[in-house]
Protein backbone atom coordinates (compact mmCIF):
# COMPACT_ATOMS: atom_id res chain seq x y z
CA UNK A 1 -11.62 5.84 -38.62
CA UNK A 2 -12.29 3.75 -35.51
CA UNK A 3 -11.53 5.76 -32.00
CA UNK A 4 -10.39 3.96 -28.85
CA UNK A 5 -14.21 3.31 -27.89
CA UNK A 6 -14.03 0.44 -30.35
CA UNK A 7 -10.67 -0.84 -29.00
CA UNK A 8 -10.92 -0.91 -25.19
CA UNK A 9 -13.17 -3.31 -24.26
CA UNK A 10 -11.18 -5.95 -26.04
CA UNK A 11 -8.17 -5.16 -24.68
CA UNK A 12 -7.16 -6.46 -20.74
CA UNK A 13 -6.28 -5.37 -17.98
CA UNK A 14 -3.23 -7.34 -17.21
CA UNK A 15 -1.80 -6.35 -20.74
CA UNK A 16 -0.01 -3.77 -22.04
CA UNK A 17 -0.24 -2.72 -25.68
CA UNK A 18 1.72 -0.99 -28.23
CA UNK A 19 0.70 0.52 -31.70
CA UNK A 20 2.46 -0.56 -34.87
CA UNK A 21 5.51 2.09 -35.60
CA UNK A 22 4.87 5.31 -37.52
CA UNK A 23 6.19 8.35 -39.00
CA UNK A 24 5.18 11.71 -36.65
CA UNK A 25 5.42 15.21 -37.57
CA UNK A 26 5.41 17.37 -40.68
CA UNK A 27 7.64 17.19 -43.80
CA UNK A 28 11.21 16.93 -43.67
CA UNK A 29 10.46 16.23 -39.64
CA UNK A 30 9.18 13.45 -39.35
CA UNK A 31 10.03 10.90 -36.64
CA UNK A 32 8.92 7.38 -35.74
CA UNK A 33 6.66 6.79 -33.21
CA UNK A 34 4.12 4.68 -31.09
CA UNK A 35 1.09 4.36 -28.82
CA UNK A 36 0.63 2.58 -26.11
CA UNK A 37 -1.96 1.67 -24.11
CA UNK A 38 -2.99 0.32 -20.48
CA UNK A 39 -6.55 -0.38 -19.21
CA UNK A 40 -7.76 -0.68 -15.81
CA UNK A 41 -11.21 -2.37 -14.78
CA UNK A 42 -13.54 1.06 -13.56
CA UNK A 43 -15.27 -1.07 -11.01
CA UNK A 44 -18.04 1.17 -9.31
CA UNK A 45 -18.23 5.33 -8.61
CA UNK A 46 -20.75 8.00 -7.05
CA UNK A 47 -21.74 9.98 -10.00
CA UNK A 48 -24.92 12.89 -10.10
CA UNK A 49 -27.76 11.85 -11.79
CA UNK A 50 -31.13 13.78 -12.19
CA UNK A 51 -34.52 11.72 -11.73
CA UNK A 52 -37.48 13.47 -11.54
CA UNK A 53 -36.12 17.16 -11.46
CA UNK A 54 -34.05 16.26 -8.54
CA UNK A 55 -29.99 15.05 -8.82
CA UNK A 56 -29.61 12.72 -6.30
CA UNK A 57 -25.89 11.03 -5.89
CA UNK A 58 -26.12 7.54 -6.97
CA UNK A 59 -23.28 4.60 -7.05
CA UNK A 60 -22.70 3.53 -10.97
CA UNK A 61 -20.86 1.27 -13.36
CA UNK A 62 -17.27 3.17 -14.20
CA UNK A 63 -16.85 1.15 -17.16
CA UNK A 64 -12.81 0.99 -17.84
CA UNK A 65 -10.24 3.78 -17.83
CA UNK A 66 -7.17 3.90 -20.11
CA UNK A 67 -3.58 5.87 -20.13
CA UNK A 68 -2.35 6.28 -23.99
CA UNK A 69 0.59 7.57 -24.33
CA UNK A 70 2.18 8.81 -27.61
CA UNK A 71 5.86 8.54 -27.69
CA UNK A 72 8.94 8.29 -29.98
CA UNK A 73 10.99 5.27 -30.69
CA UNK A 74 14.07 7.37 -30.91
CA UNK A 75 14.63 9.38 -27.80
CA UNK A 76 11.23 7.29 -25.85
CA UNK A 77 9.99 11.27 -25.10
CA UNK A 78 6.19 11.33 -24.40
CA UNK A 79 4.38 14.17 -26.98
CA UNK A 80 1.50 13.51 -24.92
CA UNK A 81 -0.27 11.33 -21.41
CA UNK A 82 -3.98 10.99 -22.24
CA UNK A 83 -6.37 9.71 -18.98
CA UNK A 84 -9.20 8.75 -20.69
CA UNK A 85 -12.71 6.97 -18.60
CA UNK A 86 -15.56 5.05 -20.71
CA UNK A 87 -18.95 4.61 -19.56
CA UNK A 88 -21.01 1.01 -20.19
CA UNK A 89 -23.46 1.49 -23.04
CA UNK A 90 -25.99 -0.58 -24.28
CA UNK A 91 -23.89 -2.01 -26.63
CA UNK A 92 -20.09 -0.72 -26.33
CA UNK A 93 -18.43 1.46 -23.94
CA UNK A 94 -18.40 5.15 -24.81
CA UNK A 95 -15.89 8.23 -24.15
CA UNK A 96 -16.86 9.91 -20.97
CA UNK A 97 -14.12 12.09 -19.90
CA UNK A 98 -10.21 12.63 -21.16
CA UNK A 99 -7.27 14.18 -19.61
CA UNK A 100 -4.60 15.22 -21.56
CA UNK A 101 -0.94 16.14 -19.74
CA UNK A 102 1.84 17.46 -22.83
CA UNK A 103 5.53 18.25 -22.86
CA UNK A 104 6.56 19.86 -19.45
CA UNK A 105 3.53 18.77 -17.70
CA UNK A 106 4.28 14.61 -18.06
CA UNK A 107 8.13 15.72 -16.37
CA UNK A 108 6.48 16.82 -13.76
CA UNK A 109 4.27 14.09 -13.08
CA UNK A 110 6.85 12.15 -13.70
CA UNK A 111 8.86 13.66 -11.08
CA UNK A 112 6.12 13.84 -8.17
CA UNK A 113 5.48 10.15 -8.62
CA UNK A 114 9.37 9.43 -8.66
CA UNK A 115 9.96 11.60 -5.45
CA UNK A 116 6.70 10.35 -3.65
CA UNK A 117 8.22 6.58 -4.41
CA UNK A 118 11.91 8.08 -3.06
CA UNK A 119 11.50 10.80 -0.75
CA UNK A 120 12.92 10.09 2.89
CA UNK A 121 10.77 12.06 5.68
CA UNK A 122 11.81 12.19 9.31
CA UNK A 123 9.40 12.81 11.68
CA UNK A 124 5.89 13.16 11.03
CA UNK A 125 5.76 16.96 10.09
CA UNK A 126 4.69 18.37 7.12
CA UNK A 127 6.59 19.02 4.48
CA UNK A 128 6.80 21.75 1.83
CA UNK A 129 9.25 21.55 -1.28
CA UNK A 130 9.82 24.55 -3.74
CA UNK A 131 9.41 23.27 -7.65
CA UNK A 132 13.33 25.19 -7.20
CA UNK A 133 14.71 23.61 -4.85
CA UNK A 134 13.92 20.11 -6.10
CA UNK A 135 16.93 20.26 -8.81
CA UNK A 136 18.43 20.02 -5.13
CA UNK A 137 17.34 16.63 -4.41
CA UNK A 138 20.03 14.70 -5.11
CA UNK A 139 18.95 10.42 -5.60
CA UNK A 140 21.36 8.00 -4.76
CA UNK A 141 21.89 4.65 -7.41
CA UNK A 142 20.35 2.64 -4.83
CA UNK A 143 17.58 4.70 -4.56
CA UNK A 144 16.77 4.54 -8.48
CA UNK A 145 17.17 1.10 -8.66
CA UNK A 146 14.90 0.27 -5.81
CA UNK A 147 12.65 2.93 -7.19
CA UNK A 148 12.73 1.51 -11.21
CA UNK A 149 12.30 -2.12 -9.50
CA UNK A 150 9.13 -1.03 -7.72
CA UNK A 151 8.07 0.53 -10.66
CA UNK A 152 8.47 -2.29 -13.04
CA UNK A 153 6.55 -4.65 -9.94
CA UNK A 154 3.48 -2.46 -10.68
């Protein structure tokens, strides 16, 4: 079965994809669902590499990063938020590292990357919020429409 090594460095950066539709979970449970996938160019990194007995810090080729995401069609929850990086082979990029947020752990990103695009901060003090007190917060429908605009401009 081919892995996403084989399908990244066709796909582009400037593209979105989506898998075809299909059935998730065990018998009697089962649910439709997707993939989908986003690439972004790697560019160049400081990485550790040892020469001679000696690791010496030395800027390399990041090869392409991707965020899968596996979802289902009929409530759009996430099961799971994969980060994956791919190094440049000789002949085809190849997994270097994963990430892998599930189930309570995507809310949460979710929600730090919604309040850092909403959050209104007077002065220039820090700031320290509770994970309790943020059921506080209330948003205004201004401030998620400016705040799903922005994130559909990204």
């Amino acid at each position: 079965m081919a892995g996403d090594e084989d399908y990244i460095s066709g796909r582009r950066p400037d593209r979105i994809y989506f898998s075809k539709e299909f059935p998730r979970g065990g018998p009697g449970e089962s649910r439709p669902a997707r993939f989908m996938y986003r690439v972004f160019e790697g560019g160049e990194r400081d990485g550790l590499i040892e020469i001679k007995k000696e690791v010496v810090i030395r800027v390399t080729s990041a090869g392409r990063q991707q965020i899968k995401a596996l979802f289902y069609i009929d409530d759009r929850q996430i099961e799971t938020l994969t980060l994956q990086r791919f190094s440049a082979g000789s002949d085809k990029l190849h997994p270097e590292t994963q990430f892998c947020l599930r189930g309570d752990e995507i809310d949460k990103l979710l929600e730090l990357a919604t309040l850092i695009r909403v959050a209104g901060f007077t002065g220039q003090d820090r700031v320290r919020i509770d994970e309790a007190d943020l059921e506080k917060f209330t948003i205004t429908k201004a401030a998620k429409r400016a705040s799903s605009k922005s994130w559909r401009t990204m």
